[in-house]
C-alpha atoms as a PDB file:
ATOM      1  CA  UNK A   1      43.726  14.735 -16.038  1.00  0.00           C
ATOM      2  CA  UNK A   2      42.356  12.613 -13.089  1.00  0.00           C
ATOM      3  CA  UNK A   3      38.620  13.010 -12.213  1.00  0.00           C
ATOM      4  CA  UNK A   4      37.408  12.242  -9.401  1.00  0.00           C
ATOM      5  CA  UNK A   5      33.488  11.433  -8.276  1.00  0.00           C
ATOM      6  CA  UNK A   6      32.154  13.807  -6.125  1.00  0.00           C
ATOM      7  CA  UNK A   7      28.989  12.929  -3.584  1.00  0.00           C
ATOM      8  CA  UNK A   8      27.262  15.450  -5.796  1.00  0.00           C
ATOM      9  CA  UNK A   9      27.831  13.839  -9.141  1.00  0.00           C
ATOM     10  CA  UNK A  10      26.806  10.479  -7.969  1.00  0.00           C
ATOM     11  CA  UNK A  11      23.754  11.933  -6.160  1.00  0.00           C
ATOM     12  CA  UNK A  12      22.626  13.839  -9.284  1.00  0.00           C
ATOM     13  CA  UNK A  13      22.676  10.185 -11.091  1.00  0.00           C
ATOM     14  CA  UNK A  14      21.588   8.127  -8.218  1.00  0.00           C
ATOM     15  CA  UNK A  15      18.818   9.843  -6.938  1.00  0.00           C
ATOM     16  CA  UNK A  16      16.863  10.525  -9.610  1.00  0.00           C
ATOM     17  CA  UNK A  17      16.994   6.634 -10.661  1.00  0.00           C
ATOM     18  CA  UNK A  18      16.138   5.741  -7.317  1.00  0.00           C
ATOM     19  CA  UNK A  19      13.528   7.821  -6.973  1.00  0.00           C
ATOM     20  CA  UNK A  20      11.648   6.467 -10.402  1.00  0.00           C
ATOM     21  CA  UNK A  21      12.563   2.957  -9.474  1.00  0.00           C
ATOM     22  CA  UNK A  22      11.019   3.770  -5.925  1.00  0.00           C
ATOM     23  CA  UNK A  23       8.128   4.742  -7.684  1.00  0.00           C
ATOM     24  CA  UNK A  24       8.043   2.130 -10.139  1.00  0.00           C
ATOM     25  CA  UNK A  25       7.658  -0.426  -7.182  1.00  0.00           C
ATOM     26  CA  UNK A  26       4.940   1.548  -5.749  1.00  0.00           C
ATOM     27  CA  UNK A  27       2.732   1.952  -8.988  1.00  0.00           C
ATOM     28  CA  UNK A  28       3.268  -1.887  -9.644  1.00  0.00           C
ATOM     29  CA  UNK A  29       2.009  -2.358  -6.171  1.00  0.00           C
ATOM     30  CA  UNK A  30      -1.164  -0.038  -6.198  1.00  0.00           C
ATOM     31  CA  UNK A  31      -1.586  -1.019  -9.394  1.00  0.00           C
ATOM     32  CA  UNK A  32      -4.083  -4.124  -9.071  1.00  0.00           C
ATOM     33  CA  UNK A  33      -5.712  -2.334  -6.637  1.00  0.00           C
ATOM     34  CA  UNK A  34      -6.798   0.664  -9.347  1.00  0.00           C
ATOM     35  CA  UNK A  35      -7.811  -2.440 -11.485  1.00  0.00           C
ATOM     36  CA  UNK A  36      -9.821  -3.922  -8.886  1.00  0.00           C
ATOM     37  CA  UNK A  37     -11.521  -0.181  -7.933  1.00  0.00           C
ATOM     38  CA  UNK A  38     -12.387   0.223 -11.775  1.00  0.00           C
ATOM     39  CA  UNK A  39     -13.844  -3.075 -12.230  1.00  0.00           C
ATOM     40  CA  UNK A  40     -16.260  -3.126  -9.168  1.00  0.00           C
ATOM     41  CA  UNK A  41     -17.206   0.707  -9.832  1.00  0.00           C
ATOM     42  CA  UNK A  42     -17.029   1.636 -13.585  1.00  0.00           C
ATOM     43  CA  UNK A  43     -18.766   4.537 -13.014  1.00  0.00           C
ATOM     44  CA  UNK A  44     -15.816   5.712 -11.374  1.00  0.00           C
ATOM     45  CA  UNK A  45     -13.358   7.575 -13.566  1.00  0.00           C
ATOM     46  CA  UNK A  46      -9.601   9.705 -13.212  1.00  0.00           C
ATOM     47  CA  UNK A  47      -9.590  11.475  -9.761  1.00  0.00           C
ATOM     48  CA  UNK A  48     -12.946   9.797  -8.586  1.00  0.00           C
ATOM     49  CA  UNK A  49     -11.447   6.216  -8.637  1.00  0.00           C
ATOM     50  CA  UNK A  50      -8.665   7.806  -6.506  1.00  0.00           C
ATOM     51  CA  UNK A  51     -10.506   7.540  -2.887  1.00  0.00           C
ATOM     52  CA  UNK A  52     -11.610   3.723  -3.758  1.00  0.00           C
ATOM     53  CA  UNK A  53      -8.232   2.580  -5.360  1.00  0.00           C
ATOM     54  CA  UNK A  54      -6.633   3.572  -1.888  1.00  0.00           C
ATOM     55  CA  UNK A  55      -9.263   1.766   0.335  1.00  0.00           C
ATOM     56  CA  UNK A  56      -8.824  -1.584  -1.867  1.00  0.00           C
ATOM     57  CA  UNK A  57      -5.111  -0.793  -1.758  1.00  0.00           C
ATOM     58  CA  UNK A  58      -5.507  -0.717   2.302  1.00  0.00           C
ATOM     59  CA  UNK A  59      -7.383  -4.008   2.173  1.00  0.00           C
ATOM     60  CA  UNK A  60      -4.739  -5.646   0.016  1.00  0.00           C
ATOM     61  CA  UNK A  61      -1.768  -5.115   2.650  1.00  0.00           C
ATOM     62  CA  UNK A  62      -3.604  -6.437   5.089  1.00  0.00           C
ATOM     63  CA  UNK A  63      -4.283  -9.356   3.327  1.00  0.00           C
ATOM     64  CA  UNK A  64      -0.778  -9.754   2.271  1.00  0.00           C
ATOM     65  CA  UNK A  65       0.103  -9.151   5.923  1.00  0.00           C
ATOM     66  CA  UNK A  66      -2.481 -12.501   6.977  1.00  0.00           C
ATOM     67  CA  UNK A  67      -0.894 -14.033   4.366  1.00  0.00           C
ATOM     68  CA  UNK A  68       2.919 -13.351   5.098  1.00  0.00           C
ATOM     69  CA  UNK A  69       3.042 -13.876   8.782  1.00  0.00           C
ATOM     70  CA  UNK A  70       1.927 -16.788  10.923  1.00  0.00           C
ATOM     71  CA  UNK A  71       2.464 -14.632  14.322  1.00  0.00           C
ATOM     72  CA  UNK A  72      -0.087 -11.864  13.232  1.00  0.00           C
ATOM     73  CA  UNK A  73      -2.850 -14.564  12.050  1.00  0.00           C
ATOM     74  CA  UNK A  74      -1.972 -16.697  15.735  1.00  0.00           C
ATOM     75  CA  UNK A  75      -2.142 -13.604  17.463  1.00  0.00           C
ATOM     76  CA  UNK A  76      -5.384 -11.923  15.901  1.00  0.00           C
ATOM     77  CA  UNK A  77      -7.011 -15.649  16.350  1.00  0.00           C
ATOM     78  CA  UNK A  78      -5.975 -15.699  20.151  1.00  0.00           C
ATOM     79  CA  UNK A  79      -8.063 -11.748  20.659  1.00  0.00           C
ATOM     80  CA  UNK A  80      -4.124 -10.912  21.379  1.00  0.00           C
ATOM     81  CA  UNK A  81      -4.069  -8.280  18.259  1.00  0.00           C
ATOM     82  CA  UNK A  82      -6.634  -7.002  15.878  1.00  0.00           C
ATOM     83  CA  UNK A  83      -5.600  -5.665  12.522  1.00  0.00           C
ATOM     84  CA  UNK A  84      -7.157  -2.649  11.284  1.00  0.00           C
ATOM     85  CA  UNK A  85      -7.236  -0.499   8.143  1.00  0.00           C
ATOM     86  CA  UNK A  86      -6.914   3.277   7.903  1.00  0.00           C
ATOM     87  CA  UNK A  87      -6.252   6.360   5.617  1.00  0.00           C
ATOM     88  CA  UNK A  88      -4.535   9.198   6.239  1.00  0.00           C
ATOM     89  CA  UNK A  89      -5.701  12.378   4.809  1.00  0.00           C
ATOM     90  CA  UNK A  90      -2.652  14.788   4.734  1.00  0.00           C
ATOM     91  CA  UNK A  91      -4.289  17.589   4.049  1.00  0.00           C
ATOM     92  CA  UNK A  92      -7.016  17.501   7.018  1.00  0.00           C
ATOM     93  CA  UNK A  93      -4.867  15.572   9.150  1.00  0.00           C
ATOM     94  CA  UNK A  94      -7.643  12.814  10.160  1.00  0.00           C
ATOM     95  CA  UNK A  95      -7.350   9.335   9.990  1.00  0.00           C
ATOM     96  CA  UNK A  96     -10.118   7.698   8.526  1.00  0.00           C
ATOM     97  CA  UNK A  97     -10.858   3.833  10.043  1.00  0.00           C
ATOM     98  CA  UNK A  98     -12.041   1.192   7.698  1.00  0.00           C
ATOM     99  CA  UNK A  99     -12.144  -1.566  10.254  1.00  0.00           C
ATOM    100  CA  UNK A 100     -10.760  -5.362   9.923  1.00  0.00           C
ATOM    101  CA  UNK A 101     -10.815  -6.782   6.311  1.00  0.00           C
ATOM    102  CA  UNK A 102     -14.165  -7.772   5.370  1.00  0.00           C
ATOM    103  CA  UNK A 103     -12.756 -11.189   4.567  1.00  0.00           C
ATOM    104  CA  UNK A 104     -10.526 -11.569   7.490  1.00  0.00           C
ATOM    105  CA  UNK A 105     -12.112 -14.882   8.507  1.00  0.00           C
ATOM    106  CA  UNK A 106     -10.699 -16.172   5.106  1.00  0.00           C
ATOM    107  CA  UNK A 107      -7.285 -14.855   5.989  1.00  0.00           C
ATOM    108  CA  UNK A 108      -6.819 -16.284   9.870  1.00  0.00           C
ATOM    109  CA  UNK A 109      -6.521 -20.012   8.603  1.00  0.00           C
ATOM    110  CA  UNK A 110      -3.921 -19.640   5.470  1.00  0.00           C
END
């Protein structure tokens, strides 16, 4: 008897593996930023480290985004484009600023 693969079959394997490797990408990627929020507050702990573990995570994109591209750092140096962080609260539907990277200076000449 020939068997065939349905859409739904391989979506029922696929999906869920995608999914945990999706998420598996994004914990290794938040990751040092929870390690950084725990180290400089230690009083922090489970749900309170959440807020600060976000904000460091904001800071580290845009430092990888100094780091990665040569146009942004030319074009934030020139007063052409200014980088930013933010946070979106979902629930409340505000955007909280956090300004340029404290250490943007650091970043413009990689």
């Amino acid at each position: 008897m020939e068997q065939k693969a349905s859409h739904e079959s391989w979506s029922s394997v696929l999906l869920p593996l995608a999914l945990t490797l999706g998420l598996a990408l994004l914990l290794a990627h938040i990751k040092p930023a929870v390690e950084i929020a725990r180290r400089t507050h230690p009083e922090l702990k489970g749900s309170d480290l959440v807020p600060e573990a976000v904000r460091v995570n904001v800071f580290q994109s845009i430092e990888e985004l100094f780091k990665r591209s040569e146009i942004i750092r030319h074009n934030v140096r020139a007063g052409k484009l200014r980088v930013v962080g933010a946070i979106y609260d979902i629930n409340s539907g505000r955007v909280n600023q956090l300004g340029i990277h404290p250490r943007q200076k650091l970043f413009l000449y990689h």
